[in-house]
Protein backbone atom coordinates (compact mmCIF):
# COMPACT_ATOMS: atom_id res chain seq x y z
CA UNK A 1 -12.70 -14.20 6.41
CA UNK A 2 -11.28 -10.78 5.32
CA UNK A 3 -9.62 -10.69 1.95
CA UNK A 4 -7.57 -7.75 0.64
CA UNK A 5 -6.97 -7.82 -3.58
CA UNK A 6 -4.22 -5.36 -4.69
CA UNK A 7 -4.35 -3.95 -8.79
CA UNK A 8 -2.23 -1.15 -10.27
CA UNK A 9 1.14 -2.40 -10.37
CA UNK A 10 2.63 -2.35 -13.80
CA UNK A 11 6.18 -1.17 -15.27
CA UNK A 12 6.67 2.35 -15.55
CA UNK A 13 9.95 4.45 -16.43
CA UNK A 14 11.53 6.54 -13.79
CA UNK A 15 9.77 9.88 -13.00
CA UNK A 16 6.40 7.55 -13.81
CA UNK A 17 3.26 7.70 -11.68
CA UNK A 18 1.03 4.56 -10.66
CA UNK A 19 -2.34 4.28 -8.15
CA UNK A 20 -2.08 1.05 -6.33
CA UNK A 21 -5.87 -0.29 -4.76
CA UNK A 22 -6.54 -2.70 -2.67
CA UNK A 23 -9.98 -4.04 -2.13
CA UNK A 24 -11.33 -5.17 1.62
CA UNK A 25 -13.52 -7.16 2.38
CA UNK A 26 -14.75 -10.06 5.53
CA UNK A 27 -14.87 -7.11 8.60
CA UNK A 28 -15.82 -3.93 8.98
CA UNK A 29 -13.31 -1.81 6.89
CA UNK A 30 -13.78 1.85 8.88
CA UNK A 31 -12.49 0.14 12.16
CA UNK A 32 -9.11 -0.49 10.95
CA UNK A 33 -5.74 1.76 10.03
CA UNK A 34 -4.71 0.51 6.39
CA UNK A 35 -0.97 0.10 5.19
CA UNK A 36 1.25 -0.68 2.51
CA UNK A 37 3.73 -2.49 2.51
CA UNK A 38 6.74 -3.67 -0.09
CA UNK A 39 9.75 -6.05 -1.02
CA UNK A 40 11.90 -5.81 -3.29
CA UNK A 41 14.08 -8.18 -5.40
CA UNK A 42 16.26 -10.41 -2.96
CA UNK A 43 15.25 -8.14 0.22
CA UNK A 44 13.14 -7.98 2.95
CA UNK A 45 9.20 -6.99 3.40
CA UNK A 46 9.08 -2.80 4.72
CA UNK A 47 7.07 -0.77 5.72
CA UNK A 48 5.78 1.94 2.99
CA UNK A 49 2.52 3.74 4.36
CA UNK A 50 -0.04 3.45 6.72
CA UNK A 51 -3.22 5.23 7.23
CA UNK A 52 -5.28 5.40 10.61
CA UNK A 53 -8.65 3.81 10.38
CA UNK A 54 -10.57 6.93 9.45
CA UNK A 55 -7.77 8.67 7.17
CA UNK A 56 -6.69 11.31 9.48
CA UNK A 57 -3.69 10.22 10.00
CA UNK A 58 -1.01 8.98 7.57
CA UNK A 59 2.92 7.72 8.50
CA UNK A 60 5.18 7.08 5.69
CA UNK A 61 8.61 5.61 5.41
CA UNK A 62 11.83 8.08 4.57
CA UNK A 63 11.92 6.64 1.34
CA UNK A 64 8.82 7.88 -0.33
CA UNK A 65 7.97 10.61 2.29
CA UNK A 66 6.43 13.65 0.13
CA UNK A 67 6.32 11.08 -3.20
CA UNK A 68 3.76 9.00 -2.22
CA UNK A 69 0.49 9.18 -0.52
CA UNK A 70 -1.76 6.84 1.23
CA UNK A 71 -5.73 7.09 1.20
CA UNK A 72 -8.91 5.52 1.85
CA UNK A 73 -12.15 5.66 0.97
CA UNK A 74 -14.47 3.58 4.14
CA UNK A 75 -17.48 3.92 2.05
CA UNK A 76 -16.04 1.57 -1.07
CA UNK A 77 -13.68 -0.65 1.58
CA UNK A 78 -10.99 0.60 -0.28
CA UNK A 79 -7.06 2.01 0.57
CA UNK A 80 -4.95 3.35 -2.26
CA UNK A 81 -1.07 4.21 -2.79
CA UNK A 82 -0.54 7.06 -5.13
CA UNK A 83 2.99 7.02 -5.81
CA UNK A 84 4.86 9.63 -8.16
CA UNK A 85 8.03 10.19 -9.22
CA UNK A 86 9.09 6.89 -8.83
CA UNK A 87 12.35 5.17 -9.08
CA UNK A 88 13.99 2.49 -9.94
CA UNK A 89 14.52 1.64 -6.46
CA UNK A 90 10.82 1.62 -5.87
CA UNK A 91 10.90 -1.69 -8.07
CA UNK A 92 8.91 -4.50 -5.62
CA UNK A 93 6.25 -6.13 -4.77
CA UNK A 94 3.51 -4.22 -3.30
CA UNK A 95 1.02 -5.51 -0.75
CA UNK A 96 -1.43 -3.76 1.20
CA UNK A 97 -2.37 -5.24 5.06
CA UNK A 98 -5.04 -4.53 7.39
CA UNK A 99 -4.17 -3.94 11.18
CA UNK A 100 -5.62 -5.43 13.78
CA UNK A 101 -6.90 -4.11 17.10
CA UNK A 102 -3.88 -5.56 19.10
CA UNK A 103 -1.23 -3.24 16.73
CA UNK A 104 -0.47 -6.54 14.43
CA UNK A 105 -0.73 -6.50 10.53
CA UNK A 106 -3.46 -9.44 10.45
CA UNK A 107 -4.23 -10.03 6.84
CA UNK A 108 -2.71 -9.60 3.65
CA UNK A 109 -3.24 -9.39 0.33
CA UNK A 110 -1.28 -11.06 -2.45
CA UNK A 111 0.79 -8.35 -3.70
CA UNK A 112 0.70 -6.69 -6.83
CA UNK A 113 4.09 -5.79 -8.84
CA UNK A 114 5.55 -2.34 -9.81
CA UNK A 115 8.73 -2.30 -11.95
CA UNK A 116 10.57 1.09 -12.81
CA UNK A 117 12.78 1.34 -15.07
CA UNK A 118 15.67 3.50 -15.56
């Protein structure tokens, strides 16, 4: 059974900085891309990051393109979100996923919650 556990959400004030983890574990972690994922207050789940299963690649949304970045380490079965200059609109709840080999998000973890204020 793979389980993903997300720390590192806390409040910060706009302009802040924050490391999100997220722990894997059930399958092997190196196989898989890695994403993040968030939703804030009253809205939707989107799409935030994603990084290809050996961290070559990374895709990121508009919205924090060039503020936040996506690694992984396969060696600790870990993905992080490193996410600076953040915003008030960055306020949400934060959960990583793990892809599967047919392109869906399979798993999830249980969120962890970032709150900027202005």
């Amino acid at each position: 059974q793979v389980q993903l556990v997300e720390c590192g959400g806390g409040l910060v004030q706009t302009g802040g900085s924050l490391r999100l983890s997220c722990a894997a574990s059930g399958r092997t972690f190196s196989n898989y891309a890695m994403g993040w994922f968030r939703q804030p207050p009253g809205k939707e789940r989107e799409f935030v990051a994603v990084a290809s299963s050996t961290g070559t690649y990374a895709v990121y949304a508009d919205s924090v393109r060039g503020r936040f970045t996506i690694s992984r380490d396969n060696a600790k079965n870990m993905v992080y979100l490193r996410m600076n200059s953040l915003k008030p609109e960055d306020t949400a709840g934060y959960y990583c996923a793990q892809k599967g080999g047919d392109g869906a998000w399979d798993y999830w973890g249980q969120g962890t919650q970032v709150t900027v204020s202005s």
